[in-house]
Protein backbone atom coordinates (compact mmCIF):
# COMPACT_ATOMS: atom_id res chain seq x y z
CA UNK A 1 0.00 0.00 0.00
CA UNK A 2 1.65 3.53 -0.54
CA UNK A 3 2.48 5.80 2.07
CA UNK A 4 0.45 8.51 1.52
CA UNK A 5 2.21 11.09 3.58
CA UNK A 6 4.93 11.02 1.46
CA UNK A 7 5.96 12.00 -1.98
CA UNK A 8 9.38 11.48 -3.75
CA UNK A 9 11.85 13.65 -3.16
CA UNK A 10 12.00 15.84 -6.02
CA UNK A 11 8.19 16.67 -5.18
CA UNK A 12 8.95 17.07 -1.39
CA UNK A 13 11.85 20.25 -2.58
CA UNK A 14 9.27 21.51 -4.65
CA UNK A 15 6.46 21.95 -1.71
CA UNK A 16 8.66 22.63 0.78
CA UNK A 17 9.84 25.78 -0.98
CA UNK A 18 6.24 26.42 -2.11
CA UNK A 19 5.41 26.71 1.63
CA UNK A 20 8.26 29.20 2.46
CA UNK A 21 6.47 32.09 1.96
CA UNK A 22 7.67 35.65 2.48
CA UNK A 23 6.32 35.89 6.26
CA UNK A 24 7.27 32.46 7.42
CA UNK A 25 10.60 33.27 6.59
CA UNK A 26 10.52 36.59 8.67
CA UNK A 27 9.81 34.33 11.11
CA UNK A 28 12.55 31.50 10.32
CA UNK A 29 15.03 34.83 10.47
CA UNK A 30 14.56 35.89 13.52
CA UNK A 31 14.13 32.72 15.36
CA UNK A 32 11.57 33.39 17.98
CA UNK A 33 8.31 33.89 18.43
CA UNK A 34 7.92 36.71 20.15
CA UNK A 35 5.28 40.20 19.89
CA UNK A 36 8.73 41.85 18.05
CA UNK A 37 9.37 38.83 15.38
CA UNK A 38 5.03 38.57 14.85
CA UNK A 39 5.44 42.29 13.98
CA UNK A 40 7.91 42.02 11.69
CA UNK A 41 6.60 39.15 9.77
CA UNK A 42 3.34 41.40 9.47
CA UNK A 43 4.97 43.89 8.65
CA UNK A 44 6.68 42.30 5.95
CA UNK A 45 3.63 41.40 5.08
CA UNK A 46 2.14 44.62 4.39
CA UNK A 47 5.08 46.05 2.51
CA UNK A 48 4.41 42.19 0.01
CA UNK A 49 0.38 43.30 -0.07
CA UNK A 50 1.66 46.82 -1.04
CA UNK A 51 3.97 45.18 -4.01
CA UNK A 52 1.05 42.88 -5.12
CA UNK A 53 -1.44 45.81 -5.15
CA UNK A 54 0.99 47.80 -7.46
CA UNK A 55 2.22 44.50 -9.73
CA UNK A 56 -1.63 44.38 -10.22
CA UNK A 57 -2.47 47.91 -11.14
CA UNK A 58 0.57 47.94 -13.34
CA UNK A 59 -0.15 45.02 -15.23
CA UNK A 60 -3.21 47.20 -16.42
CA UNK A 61 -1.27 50.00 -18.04
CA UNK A 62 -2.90 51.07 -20.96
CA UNK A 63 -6.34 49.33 -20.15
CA UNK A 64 -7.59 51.45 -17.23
CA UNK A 65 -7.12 55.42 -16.30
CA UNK A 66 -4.41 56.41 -14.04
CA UNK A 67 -1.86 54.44 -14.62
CA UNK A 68 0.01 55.93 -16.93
CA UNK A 69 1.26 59.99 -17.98
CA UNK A 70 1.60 62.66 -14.94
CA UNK A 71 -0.62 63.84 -12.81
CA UNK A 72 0.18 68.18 -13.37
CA UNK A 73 1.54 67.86 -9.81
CA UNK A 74 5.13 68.26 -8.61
CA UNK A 75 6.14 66.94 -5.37
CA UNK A 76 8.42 67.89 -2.67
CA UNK A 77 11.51 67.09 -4.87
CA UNK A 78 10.81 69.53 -7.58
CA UNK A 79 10.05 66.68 -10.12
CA UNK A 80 6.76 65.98 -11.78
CA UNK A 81 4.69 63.47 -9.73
CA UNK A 82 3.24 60.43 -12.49
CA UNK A 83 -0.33 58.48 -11.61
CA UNK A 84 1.43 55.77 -10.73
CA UNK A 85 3.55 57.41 -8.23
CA UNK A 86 0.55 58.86 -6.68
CA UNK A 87 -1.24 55.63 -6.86
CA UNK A 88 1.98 53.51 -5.20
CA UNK A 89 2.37 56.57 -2.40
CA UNK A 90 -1.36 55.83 -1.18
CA UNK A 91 -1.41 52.20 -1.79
CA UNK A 92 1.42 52.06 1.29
CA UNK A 93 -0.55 54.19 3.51
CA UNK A 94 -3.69 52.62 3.26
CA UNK A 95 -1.79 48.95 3.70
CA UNK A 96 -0.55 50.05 6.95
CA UNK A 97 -3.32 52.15 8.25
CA UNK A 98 -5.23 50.33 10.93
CA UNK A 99 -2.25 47.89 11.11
CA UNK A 100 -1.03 48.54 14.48
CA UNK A 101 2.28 48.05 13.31
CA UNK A 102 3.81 51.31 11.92
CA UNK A 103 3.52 54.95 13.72
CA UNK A 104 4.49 56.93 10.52
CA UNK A 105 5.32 56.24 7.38
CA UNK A 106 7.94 59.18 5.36
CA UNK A 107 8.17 58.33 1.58
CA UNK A 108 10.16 60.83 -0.99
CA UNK A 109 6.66 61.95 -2.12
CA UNK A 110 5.39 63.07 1.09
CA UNK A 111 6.79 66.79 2.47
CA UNK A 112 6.50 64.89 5.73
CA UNK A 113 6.13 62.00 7.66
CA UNK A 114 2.42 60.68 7.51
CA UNK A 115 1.16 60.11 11.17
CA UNK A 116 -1.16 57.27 12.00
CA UNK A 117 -3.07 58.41 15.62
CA UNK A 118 -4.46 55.13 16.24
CA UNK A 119 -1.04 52.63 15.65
CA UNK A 120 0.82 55.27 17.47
CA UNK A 121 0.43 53.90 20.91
CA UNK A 122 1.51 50.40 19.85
CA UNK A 123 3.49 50.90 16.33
CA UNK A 124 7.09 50.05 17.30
CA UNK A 125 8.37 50.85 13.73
CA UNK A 126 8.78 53.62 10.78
CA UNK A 127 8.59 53.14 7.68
CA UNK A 128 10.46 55.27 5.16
CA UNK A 129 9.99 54.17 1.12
CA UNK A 130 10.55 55.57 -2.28
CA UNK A 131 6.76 54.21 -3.77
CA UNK A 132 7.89 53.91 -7.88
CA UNK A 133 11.46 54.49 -8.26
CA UNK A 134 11.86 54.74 -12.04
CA UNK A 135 8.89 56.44 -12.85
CA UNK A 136 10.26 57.56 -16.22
CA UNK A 137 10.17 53.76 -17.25
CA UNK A 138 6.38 53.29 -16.75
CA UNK A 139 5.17 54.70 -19.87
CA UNK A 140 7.30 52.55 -21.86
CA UNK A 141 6.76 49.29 -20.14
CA UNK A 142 10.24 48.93 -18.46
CA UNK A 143 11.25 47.29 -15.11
CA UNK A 144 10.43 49.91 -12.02
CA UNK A 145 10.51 49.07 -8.37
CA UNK A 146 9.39 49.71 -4.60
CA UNK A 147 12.77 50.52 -1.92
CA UNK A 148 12.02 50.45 1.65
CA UNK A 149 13.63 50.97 4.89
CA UNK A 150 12.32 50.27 8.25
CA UNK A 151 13.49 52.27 11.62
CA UNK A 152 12.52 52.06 15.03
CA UNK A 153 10.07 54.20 16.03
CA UNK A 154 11.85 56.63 18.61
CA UNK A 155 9.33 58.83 20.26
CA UNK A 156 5.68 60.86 19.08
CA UNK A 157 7.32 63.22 17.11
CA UNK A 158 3.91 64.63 15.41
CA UNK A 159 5.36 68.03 14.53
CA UNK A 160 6.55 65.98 10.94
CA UNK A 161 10.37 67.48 11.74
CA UNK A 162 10.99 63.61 12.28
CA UNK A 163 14.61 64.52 14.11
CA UNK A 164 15.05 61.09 15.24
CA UNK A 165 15.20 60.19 11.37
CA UNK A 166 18.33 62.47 11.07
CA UNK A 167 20.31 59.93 12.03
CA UNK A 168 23.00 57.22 10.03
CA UNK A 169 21.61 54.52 8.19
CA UNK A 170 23.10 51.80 10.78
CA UNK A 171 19.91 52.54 12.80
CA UNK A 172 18.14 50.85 9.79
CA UNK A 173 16.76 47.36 11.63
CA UNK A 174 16.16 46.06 7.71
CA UNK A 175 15.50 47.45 4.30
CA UNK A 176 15.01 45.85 0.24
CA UNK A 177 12.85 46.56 -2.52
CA UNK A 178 10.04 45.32 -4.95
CA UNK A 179 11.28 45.05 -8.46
CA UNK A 180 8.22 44.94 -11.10
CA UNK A 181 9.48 43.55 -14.03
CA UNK A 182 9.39 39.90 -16.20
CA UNK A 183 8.18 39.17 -12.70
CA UNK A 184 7.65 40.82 -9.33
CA UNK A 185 10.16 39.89 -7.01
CA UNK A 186 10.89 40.82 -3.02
CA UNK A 187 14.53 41.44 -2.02
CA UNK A 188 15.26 42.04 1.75
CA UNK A 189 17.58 41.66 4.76
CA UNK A 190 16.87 42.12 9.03
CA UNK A 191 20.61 42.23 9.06
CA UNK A 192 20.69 38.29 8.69
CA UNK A 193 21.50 38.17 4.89
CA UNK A 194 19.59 38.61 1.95
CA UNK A 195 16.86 37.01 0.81
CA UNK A 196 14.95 36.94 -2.40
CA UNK A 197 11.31 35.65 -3.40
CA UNK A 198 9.26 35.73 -6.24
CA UNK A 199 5.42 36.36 -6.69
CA UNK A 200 2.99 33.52 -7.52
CA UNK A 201 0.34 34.95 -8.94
CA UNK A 202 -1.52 31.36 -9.17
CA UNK A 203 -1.55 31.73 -5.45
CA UNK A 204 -1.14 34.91 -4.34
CA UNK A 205 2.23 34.97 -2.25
CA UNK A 206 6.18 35.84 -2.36
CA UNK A 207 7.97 32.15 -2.46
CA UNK A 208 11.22 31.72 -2.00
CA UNK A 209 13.25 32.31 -4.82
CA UNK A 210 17.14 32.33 -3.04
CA UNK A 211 18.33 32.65 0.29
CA UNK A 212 21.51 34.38 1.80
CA UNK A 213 22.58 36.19 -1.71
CA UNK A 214 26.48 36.36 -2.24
CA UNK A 215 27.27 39.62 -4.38
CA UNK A 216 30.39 38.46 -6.75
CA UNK A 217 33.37 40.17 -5.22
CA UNK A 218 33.65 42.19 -8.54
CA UNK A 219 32.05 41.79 -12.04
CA UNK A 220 32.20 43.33 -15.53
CA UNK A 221 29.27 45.32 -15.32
CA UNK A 222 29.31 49.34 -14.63
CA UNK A 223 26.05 51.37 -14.81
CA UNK A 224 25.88 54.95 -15.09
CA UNK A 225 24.24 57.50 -17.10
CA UNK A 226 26.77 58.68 -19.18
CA UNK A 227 25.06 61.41 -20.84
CA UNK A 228 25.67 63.66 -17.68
CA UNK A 229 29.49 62.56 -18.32
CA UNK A 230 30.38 66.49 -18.67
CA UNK A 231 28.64 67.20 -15.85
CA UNK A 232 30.65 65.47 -13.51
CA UNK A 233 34.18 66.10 -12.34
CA UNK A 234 37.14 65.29 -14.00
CA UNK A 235 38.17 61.95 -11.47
CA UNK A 236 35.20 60.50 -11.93
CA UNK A 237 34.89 61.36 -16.45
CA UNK A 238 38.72 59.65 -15.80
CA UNK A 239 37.15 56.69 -14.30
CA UNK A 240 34.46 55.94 -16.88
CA UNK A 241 37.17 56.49 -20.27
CA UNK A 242 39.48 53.93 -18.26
CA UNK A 243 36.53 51.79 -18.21
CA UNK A 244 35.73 52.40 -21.81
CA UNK A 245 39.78 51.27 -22.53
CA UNK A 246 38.90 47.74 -20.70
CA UNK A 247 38.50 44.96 -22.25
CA UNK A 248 35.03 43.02 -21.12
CA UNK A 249 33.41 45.70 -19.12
CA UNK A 250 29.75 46.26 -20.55
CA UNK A 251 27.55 49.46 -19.70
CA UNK A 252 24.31 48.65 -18.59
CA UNK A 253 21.87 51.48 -17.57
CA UNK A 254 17.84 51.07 -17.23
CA UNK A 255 17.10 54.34 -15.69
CA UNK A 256 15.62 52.37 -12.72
CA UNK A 257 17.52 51.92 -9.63
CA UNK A 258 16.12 49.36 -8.33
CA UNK A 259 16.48 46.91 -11.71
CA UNK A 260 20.18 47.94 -12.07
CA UNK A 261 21.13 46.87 -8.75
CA UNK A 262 18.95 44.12 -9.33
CA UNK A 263 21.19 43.50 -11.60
CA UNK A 264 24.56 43.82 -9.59
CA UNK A 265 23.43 42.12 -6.67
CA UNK A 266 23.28 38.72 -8.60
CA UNK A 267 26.04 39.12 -11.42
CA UNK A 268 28.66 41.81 -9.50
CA UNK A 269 29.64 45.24 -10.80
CA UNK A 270 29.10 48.63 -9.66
CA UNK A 271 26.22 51.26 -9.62
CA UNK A 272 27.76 55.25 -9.98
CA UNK A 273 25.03 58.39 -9.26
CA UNK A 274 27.71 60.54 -9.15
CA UNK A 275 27.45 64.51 -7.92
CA UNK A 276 27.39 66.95 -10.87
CA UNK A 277 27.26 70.59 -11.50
CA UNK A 278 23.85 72.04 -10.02
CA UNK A 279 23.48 68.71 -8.03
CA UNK A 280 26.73 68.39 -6.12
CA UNK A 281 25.42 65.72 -4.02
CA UNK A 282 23.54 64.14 -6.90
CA UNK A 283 19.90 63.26 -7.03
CA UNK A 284 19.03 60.35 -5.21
CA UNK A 285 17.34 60.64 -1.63
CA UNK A 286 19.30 59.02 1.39
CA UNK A 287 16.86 57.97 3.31
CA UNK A 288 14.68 56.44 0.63
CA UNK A 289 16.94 55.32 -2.01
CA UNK A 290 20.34 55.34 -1.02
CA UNK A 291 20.69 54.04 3.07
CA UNK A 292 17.95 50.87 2.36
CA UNK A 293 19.98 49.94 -0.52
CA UNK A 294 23.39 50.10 1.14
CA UNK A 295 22.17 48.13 3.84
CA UNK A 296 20.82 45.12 1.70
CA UNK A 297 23.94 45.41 -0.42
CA UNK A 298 26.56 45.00 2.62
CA UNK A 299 24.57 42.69 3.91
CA UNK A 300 25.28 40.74 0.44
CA UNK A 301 29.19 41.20 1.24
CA UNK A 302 29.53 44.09 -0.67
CA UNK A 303 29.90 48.13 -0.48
CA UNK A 304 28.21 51.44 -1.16
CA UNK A 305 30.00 55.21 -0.23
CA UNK A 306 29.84 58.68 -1.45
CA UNK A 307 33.32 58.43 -2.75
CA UNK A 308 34.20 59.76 0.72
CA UNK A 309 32.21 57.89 3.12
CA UNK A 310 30.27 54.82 3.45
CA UNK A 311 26.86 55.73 2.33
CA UNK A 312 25.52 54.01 5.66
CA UNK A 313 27.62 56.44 7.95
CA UNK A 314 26.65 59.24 6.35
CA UNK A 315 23.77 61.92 8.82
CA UNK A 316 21.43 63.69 6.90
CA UNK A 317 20.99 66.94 7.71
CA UNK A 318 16.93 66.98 6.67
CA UNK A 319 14.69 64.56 5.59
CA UNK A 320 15.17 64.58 2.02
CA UNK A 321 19.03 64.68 2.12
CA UNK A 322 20.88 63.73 -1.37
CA UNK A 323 23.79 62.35 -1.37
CA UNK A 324 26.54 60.50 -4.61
CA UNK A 325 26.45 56.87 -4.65
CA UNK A 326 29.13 54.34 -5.80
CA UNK A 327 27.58 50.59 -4.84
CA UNK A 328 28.02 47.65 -5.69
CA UNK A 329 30.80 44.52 -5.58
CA UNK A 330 34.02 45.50 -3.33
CA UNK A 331 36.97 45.65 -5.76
CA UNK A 332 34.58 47.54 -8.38
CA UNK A 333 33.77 49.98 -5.46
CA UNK A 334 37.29 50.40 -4.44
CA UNK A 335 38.43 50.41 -8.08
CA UNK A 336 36.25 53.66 -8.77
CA UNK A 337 37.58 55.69 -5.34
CA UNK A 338 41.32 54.78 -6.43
CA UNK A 339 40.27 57.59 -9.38
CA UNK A 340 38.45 60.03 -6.86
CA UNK A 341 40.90 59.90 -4.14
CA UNK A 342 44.07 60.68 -6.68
């Protein structure tokens, strides 16, 4: 008679991975089960019913209003806010509203910090995110993303100064991103490695995809957007012709963030956002952008600095600090400040 709690082995991989779903693994990660690790399993949670919400509404594009052109807005950056990135800012508020989990929530669209009265008294965390980074990609059906960053909450600060934000990005408890693209995948560390899972939309959930990423210690691979070459400074046009002399390297540049260090996290290489003339710190946010994805990309073994200073030592002085970035595999990083530190 067969066993019929059993299958063969190559089916018992396949379920077992099936039933390692984003929030189980929280769980699995930190190792307890106590109020903290429920939390951040939920919370987790959240952020994954935040991706799904905007993987859905994105996979409409074209078919219903709002999903694609600009809104006639421009948002606390200066830039022209699209309907999706007004769409992708609410969709995180209302996932965590009512949640009991988060106090505030600061996102790069947001002047600042949205306060939530009633998880206040209970919310242990903060959540800071950039909603669609890549915005310019939507219209034209490229890979975008979701980057977040999770803080503890430190005090009732509902004046929206957020001071207690002002701080490095070592405070960061654990940070990743949502990259919508040939499919919509969840990257993220607590400071215990990264992870990465993939949606199933048959199903509804992140699985996981592959656990405690390696970044190569240095790849072929440099992305930058070389049509502000004359805008930077000379060490760092010096750095991009000696890369143009090598042979091997390729340029690879998506105008997303999130799907070029998607990129560089799996094959190695090195992300440069460089200051330039008008933008001597450059153009991407700290807090949102550039802090969540140093931390996921140390935790992957490799770097991220300014050029001067690791990007995760680095105190903003407001809440939508800018600052350079160089990130990516060690020897690339330390290749490219050999050329800036001349």
């Amino acid at each position: 008679m067969l066993d019929s709690t059993k299958l063969n082995p190559a089916d018992e991989i396949v379920l077992g991975r099936d039933f390692m779903t984003l929030s189980q693994h929280v769980l699995s990660q930190i190792g307890t089960f106590s109020a903290e690790a429920y939390d951040l399993s939920a919370l987790m949670g959240r952020i994954g019913l935040a991706g799904k919400t905007i993987a859905r509404h994105l996979s409409r594009a074209g078919l219903v209003e709002n999903v694609l052109g600009v809104t006639g807005e421009v948002n606390v950056q200066g830039e022209a806010v699209k309907n999706m990135d007004r769409y992708a800012n609410r969709v995180f508020l209302r996932a965590f509203e009512q949640s009991g989990l988060v106090c505030r929530l600061a996102s790069e669209e947001m002047e600042k910090p949205y306060y939530i009265p009633e998880n206040c008294p209970i919310g242990r965390y903060t959540l800071l995110y950039d909603p669609i980074d890549g915005s310019s990609n939507i219209d034209v059906n490229l890979a975008i993303g979701s980057i977040f960053s999770i803080r503890q909450q430190e005090g009732n600060d509902e004046s929206g100064e957020a001071l207690d934000l002002l701080q490095s990005g070592r405070k960061q408890i654990g940070a990743g991103y949502i990259l919508y693209g040939t499919s919509t995948m969840f990257i993220y560390s607590l400071g215990k490695g990264v992870h990465a899972f993939t949606l199933d939309p048959s199903i509804g959930e992140f699985i996981l995809f592959q656990e405690h990423i390696k970044i190569p210690n240095k790849g072929s691979v440099y992305s930058v957007n070389e049509g502000n070459f004359w805008q930077w400074d000379e060490p760092m046009r010096e750095y991009v012709r000696y890369m143009h002399r090598q042979v091997g390297n390729t340029a690879r540049y998506s105008g997303a963030l999130v799907a070029d260090i998607h990129r560089i996290l799996f094959q190695g290489g090195v992300f440069l956002y460089p200051g330039m003339v008008g933008h001597e710190d450059g153009k991407l946010r700290l807090l949102y952008e550039s802090a969540p994805l140093a931390f996921l990309i140390e935790q992957a073994g490799g770097r991220a600095t300014t050029g001067l200073q690791e990007i995760l030592d680095v105190i903003p002085d407001r809440l939508h600090a800018r600052t350079p970035l160089i990130i990516g595999s060690s020897e690339n990083v330390k290749e490219v400040e050999s050329f800036l530190n001349k």
